[in-house]
PDB file of N, CA and C in Angstrom:
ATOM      1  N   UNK A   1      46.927  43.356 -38.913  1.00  0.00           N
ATOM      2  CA  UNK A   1      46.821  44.417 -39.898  1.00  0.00           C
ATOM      3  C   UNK A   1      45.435  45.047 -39.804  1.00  0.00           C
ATOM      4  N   UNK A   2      45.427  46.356 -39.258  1.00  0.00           N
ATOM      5  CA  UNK A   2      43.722  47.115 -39.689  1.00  0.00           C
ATOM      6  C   UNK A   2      43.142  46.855 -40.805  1.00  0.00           C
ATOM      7  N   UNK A   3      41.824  46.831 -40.313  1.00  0.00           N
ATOM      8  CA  UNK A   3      41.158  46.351 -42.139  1.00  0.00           C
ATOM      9  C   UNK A   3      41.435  47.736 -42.639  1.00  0.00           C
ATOM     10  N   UNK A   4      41.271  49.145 -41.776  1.00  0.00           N
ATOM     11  CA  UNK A   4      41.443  50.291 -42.846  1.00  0.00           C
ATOM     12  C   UNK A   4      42.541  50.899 -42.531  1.00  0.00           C
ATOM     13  N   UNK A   5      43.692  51.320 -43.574  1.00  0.00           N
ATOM     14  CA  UNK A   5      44.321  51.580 -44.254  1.00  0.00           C
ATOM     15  C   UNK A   5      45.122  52.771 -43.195  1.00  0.00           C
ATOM     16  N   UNK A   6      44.090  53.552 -43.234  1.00  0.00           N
ATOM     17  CA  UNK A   6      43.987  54.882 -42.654  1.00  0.00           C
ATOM     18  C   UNK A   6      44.314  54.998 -40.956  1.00  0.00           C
ATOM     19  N   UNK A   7      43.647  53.896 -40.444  1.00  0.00           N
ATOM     20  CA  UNK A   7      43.666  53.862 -39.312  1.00  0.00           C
ATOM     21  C   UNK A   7      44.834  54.108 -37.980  1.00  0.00           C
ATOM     22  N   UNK A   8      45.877  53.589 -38.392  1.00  0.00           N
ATOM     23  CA  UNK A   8      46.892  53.938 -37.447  1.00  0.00           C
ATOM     24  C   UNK A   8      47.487  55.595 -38.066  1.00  0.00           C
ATOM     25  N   UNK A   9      46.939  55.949 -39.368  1.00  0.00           N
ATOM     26  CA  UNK A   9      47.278  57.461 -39.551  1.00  0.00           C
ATOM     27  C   UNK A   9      46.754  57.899 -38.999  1.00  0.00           C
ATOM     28  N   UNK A  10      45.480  57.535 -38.655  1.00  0.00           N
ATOM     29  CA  UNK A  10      44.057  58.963 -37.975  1.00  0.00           C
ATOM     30  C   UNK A  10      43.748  58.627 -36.386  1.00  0.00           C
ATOM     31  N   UNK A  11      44.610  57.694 -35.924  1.00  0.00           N
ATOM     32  CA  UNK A  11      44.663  57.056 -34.531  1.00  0.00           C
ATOM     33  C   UNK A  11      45.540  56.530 -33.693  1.00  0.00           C
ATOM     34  N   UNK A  12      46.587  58.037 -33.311  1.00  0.00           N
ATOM     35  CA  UNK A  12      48.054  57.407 -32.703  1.00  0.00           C
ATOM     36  C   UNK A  12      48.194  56.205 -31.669  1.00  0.00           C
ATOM     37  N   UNK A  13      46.745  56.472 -30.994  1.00  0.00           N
ATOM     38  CA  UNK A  13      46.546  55.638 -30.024  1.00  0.00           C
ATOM     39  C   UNK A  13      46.207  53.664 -30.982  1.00  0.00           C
ATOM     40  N   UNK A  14      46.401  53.562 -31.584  1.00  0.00           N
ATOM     41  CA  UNK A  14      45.650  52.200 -32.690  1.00  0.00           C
ATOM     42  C   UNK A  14      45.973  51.239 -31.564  1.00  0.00           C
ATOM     43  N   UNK A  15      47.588  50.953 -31.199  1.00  0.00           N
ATOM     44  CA  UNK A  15      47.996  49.746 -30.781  1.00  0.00           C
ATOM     45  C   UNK A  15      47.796  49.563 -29.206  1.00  0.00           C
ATOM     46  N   UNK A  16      47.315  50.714 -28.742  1.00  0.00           N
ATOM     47  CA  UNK A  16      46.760  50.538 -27.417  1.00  0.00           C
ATOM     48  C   UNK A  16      45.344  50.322 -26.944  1.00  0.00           C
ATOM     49  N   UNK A  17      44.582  50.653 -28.089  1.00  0.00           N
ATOM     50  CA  UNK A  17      43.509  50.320 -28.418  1.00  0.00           C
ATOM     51  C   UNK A  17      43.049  48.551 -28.489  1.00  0.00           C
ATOM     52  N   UNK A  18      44.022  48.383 -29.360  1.00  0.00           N
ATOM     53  CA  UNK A  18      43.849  46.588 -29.588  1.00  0.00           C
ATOM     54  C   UNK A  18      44.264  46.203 -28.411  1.00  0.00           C
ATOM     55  N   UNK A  19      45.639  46.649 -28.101  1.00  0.00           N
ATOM     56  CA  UNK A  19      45.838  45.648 -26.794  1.00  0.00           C
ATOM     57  C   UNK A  19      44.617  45.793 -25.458  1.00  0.00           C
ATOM     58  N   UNK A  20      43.726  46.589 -25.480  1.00  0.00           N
ATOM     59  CA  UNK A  20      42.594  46.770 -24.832  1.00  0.00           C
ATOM     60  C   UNK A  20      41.327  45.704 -25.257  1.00  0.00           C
ATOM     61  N   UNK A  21      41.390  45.756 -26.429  1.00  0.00           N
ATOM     62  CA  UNK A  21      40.646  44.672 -26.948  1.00  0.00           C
ATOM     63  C   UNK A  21      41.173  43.364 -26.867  1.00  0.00           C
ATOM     64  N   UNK A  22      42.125  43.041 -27.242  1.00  0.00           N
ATOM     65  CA  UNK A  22      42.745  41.743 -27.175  1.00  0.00           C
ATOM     66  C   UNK A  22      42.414  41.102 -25.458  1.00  0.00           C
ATOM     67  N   UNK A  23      43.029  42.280 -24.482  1.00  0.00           N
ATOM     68  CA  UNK A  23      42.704  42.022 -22.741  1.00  0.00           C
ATOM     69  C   UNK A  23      41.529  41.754 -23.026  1.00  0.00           C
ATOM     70  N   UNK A  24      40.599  42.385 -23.384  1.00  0.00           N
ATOM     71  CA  UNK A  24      38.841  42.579 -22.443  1.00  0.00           C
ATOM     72  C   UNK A  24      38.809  40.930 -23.449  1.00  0.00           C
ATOM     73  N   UNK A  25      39.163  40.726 -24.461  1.00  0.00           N
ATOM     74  CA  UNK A  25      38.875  38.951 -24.902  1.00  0.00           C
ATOM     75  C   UNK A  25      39.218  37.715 -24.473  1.00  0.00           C
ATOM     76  N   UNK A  26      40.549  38.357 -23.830  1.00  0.00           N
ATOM     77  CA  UNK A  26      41.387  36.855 -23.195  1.00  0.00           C
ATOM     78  C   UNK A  26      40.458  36.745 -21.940  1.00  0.00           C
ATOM     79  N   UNK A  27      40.100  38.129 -21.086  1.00  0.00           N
ATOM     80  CA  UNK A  27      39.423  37.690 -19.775  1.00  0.00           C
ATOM     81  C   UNK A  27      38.118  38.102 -19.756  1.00  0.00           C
ATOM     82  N   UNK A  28      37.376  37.307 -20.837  1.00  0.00           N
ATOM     83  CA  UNK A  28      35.786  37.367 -20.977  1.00  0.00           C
ATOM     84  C   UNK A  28      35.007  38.416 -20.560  1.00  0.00           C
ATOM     85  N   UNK A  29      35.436  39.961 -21.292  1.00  0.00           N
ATOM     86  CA  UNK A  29      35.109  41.361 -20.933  1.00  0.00           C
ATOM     87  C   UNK A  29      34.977  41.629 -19.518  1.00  0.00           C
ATOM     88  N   UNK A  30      35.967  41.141 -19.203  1.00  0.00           N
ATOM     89  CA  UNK A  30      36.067  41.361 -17.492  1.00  0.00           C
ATOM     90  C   UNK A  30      36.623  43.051 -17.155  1.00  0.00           C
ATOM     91  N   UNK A  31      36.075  43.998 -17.181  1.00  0.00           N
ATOM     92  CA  UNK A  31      37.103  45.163 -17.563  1.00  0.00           C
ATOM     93  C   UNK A  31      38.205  45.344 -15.925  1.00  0.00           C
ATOM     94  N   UNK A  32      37.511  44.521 -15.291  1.00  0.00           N
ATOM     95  CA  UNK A  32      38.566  44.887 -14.021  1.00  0.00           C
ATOM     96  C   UNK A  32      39.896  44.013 -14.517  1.00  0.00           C
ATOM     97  N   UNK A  33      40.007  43.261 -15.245  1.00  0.00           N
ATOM     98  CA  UNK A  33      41.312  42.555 -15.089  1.00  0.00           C
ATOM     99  C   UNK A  33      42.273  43.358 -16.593  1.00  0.00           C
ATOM    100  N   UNK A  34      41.527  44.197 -17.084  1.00  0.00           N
ATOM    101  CA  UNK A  34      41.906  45.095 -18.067  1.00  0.00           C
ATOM    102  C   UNK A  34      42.225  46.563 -17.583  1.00  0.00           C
ATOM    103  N   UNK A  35      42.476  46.978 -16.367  1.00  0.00           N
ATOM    104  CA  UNK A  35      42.325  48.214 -15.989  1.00  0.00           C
ATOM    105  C   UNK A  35      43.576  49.149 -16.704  1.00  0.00           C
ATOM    106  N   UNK A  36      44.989  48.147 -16.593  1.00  0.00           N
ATOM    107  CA  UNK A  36      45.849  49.127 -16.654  1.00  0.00           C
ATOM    108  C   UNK A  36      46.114  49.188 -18.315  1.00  0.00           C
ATOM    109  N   UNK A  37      45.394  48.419 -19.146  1.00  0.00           N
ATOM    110  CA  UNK A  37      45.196  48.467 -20.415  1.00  0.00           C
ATOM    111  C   UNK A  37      44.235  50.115 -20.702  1.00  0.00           C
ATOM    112  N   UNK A  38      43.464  49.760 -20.213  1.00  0.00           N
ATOM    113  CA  UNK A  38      42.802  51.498 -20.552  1.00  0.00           C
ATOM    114  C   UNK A  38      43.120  52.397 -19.857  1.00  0.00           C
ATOM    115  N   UNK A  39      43.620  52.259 -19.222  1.00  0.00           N
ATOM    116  CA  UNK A  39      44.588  53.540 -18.460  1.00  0.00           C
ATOM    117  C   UNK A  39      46.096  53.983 -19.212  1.00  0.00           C
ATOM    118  N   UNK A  40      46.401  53.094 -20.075  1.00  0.00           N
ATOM    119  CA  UNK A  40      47.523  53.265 -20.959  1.00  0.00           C
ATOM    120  C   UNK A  40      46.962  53.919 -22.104  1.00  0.00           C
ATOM    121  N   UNK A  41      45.784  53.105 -22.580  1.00  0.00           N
ATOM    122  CA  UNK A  41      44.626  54.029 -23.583  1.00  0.00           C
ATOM    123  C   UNK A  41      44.199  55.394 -23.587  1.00  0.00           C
ATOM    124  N   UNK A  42      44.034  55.445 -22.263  1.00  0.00           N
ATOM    125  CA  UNK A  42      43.568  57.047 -21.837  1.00  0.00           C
ATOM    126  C   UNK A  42      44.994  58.054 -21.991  1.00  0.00           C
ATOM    127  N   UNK A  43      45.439  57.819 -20.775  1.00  0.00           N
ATOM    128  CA  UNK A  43      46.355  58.540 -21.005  1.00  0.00           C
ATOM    129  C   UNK A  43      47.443  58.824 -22.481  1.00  0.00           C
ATOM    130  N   UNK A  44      47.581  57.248 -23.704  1.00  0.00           N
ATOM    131  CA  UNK A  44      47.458  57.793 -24.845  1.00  0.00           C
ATOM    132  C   UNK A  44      46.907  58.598 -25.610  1.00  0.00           C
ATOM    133  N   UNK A  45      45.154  58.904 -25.371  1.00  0.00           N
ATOM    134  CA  UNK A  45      44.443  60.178 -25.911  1.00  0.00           C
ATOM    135  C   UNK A  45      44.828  61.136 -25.253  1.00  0.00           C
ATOM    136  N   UNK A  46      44.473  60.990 -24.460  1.00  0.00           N
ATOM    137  CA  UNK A  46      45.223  62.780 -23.344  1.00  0.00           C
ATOM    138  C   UNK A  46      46.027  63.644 -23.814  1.00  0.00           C
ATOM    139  N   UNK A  47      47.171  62.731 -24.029  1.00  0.00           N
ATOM    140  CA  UNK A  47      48.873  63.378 -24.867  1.00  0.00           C
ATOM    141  C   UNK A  47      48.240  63.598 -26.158  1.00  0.00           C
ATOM    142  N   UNK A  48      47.994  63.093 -27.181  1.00  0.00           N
ATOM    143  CA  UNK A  48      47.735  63.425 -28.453  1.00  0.00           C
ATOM    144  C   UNK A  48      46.784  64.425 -28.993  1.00  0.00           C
ATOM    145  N   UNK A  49      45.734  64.067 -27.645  1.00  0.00           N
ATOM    146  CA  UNK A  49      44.374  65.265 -27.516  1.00  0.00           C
ATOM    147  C   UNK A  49      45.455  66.433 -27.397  1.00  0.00           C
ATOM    148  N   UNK A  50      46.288  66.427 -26.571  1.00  0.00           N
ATOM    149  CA  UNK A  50      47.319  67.979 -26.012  1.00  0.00           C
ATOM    150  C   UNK A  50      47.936  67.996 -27.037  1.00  0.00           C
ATOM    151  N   UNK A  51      48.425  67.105 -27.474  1.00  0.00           N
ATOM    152  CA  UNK A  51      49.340  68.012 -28.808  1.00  0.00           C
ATOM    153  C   UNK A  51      48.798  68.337 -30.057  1.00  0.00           C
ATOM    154  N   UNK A  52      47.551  68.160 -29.997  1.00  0.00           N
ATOM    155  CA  UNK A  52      46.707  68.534 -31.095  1.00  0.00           C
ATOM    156  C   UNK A  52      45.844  69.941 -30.618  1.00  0.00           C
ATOM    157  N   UNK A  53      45.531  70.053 -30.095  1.00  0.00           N
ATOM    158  CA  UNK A  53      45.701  71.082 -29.061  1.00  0.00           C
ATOM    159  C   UNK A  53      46.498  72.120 -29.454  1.00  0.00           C
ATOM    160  N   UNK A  54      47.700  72.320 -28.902  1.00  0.00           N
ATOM    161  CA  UNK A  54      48.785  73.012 -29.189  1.00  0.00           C
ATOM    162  C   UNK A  54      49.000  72.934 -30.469  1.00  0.00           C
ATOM    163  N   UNK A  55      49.011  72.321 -31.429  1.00  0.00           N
ATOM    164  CA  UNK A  55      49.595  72.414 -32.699  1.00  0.00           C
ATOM    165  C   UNK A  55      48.235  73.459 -33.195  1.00  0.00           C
ATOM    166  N   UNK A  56      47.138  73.197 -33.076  1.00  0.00           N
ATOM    167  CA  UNK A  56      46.077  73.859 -33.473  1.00  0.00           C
ATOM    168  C   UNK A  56      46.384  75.577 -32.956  1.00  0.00           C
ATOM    169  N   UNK A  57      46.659  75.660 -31.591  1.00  0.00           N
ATOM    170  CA  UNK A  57      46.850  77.293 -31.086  1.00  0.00           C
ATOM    171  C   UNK A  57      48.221  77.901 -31.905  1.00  0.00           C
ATOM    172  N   UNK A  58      49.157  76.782 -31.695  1.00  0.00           N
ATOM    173  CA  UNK A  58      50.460  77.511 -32.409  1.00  0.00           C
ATOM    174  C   UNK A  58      50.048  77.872 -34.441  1.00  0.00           C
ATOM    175  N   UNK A  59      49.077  77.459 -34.739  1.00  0.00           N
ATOM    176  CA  UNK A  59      48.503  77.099 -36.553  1.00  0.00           C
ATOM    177  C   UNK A  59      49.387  76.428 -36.766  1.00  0.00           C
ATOM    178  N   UNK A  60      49.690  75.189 -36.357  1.00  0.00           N
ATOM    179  CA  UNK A  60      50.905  74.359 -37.419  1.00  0.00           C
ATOM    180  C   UNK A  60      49.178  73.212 -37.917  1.00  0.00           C
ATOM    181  N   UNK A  61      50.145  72.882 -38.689  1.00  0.00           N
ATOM    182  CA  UNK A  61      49.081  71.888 -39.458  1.00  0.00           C
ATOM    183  C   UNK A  61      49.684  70.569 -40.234  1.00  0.00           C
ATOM    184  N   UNK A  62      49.602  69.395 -40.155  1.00  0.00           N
ATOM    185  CA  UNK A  62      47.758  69.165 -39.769  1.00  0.00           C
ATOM    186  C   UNK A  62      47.931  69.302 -37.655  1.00  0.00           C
ATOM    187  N   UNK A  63      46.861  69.293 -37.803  1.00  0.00           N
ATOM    188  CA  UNK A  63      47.010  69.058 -36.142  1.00  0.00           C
ATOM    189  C   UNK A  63      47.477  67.551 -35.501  1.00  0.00           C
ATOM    190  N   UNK A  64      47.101  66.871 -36.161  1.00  0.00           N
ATOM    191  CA  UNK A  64      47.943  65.526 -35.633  1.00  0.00           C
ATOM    192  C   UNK A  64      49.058  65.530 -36.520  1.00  0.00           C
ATOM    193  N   UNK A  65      50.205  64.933 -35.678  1.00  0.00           N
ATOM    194  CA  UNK A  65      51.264  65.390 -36.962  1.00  0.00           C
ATOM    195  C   UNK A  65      51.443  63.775 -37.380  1.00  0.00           C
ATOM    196  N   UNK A  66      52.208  63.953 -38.491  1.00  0.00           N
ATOM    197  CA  UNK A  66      52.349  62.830 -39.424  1.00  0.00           C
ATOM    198  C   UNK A  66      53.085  61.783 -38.761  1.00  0.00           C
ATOM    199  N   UNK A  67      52.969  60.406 -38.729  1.00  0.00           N
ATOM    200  CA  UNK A  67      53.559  59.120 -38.368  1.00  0.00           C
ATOM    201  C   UNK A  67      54.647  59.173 -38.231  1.00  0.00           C
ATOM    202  N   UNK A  68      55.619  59.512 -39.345  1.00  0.00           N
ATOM    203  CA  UNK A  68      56.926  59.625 -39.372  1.00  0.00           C
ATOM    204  C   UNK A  68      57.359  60.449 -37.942  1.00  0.00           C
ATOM    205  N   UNK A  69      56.673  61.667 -37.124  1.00  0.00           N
ATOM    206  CA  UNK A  69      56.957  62.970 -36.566  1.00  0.00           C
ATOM    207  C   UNK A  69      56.715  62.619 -35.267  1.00  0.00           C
ATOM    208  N   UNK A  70      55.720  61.266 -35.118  1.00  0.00           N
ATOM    209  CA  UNK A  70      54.875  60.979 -33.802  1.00  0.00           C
ATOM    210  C   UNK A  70      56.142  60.314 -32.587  1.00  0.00           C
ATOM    211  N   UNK A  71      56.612  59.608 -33.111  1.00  0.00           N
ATOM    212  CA  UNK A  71      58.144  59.075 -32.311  1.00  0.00           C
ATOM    213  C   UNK A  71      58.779  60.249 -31.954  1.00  0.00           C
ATOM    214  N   UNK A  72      59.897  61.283 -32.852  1.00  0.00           N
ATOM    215  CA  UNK A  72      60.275  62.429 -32.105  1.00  0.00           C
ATOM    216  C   UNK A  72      59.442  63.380 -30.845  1.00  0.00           C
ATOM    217  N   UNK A  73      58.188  63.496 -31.708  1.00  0.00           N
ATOM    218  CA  UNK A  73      57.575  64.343 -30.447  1.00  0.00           C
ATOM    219  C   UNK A  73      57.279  63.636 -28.824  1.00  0.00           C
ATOM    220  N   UNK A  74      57.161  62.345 -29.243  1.00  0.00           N
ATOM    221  CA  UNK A  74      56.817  61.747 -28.022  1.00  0.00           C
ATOM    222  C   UNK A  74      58.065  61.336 -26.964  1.00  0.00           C
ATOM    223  N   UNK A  75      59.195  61.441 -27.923  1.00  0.00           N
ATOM    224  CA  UNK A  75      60.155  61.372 -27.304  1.00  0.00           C
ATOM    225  C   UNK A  75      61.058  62.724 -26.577  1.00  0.00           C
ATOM    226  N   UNK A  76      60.982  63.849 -27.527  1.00  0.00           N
ATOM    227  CA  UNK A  76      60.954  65.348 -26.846  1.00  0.00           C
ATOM    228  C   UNK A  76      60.320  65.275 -25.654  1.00  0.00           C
ATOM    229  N   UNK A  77      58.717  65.316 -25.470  1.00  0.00           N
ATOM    230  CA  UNK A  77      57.930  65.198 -24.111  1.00  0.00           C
ATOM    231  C   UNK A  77      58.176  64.684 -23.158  1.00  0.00           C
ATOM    232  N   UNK A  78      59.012  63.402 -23.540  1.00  0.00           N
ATOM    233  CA  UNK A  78      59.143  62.312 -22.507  1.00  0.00           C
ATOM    234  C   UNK A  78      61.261  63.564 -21.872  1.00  0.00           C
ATOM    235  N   UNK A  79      61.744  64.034 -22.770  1.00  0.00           N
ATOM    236  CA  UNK A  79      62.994  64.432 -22.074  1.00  0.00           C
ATOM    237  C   UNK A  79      62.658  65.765 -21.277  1.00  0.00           C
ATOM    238  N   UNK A  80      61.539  66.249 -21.722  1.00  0.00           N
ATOM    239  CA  UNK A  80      60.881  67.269 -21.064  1.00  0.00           C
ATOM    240  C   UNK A  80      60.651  67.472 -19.542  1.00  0.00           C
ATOM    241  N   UNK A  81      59.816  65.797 -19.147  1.00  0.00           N
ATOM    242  CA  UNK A  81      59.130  65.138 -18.254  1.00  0.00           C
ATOM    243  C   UNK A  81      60.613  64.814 -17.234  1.00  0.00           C
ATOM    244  N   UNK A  82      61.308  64.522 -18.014  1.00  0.00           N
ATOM    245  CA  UNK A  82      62.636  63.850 -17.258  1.00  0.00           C
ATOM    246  C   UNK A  82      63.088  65.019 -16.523  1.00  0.00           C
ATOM    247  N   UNK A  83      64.128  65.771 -17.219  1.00  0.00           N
ATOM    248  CA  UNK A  83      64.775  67.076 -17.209  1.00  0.00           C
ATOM    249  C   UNK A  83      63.816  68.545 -16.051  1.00  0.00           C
ATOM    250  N   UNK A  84      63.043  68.001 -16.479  1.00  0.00           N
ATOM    251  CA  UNK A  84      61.986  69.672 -16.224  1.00  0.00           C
ATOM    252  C   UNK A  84      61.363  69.320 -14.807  1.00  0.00           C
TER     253      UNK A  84
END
């Protein structure tokens, strides 16, 4: 559980984050044996950086969209990716 409250609202990326932390602890901040942990990290900001992004040019608001909204959109993108 985050100590704050807020946190997985204001940080889609939260649980890829920990599992980055959790890696760099099990293998004594070894970051090479953590690589594909922050590469899952990154590329989690990337997407969210872009759709915040876009939500900002189109004026929808807020720019990160709400928890409930984050599953559909990510799943739209992903049939996008497929299809397109």
């Amino acid at each position: 559980m985050p100590k704050n409250p807020d946190a997985e609202k204001n940080n889609p990326c939260l649980k890829e984050q920990d599992l980055v932390h959790k890696c760099l602890n099990q293998n004594n901040y070894d970051n090479s044996q953590c690589e594909l942990y922050f590469a899952n990290y990154k590329n989690c900001k990337d997407f969210w950086y872009r759709v915040q992004r876009d939500r900002r040019a189109h004026g929808k608001y807020p720019y990160l969209p709400e928890m409930a909204d984050r599953e559909r959109i990510k799943q739209e993108y992903m049939n996008t990716k497929i299809s397109g």
